[in-house]
Protein backbone atom coordinates (compact mmCIF):
# COMPACT_ATOMS: atom_id res chain seq x y z
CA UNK A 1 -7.35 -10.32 -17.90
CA UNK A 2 -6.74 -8.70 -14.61
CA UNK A 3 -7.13 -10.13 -11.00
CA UNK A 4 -7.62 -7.73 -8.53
CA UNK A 5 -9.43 -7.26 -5.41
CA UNK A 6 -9.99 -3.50 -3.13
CA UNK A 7 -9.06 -3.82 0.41
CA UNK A 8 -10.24 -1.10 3.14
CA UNK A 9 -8.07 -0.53 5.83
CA UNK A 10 -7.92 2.16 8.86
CA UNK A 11 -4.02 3.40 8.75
CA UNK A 12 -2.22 6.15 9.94
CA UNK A 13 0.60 7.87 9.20
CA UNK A 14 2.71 5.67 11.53
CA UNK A 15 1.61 2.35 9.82
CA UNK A 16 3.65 2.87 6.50
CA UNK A 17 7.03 1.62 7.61
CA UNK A 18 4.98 -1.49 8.88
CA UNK A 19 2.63 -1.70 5.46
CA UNK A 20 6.05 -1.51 3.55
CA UNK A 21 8.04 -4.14 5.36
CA UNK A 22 5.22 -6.67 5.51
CA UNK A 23 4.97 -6.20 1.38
CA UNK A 24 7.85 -5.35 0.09
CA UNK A 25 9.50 -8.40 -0.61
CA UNK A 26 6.90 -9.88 -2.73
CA UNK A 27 5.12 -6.32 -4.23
CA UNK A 28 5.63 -3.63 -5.47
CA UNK A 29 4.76 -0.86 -2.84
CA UNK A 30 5.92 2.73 -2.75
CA UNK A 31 6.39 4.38 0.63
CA UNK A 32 6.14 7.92 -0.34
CA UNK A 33 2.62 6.97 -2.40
CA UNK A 34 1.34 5.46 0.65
CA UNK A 35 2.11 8.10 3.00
CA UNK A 36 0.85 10.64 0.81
CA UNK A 37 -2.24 8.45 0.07
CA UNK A 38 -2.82 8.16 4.32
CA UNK A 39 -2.47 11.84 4.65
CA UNK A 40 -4.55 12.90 2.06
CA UNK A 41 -7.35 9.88 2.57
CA UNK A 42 -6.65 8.21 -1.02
CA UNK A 43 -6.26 5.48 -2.29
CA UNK A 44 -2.87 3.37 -3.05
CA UNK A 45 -1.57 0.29 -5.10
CA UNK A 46 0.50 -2.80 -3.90
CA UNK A 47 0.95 -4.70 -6.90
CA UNK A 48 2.15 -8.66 -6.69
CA UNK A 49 5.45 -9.03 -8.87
CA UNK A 50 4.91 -12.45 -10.80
């Protein structure tokens, strides 16, 4: 069984550095997915490490 929830959040390309230091030390969270995911209006993954 998964748990997972969606979040929807307004970022820009200046807001990565700031996404990945606020999760980085307890997800997993990959900076050039989440740029590339704000530039092109996707979607990306932060996943808890258990």
């Amino acid at each position: 069984m998964t748990r997972d929830i969606d979040i929807v959040i307004e970022a820009g390309e200046d807001d990565v550095n700031m996404l990945f230091s606020l999760f980085s030390k307890d997800f997993y969270i990959d900076k050039d997915s989440v740029r590339n995911a704000i530039r092109n209006k996707k979607i990306f993954n932060i996943i808890h490490m258990i």
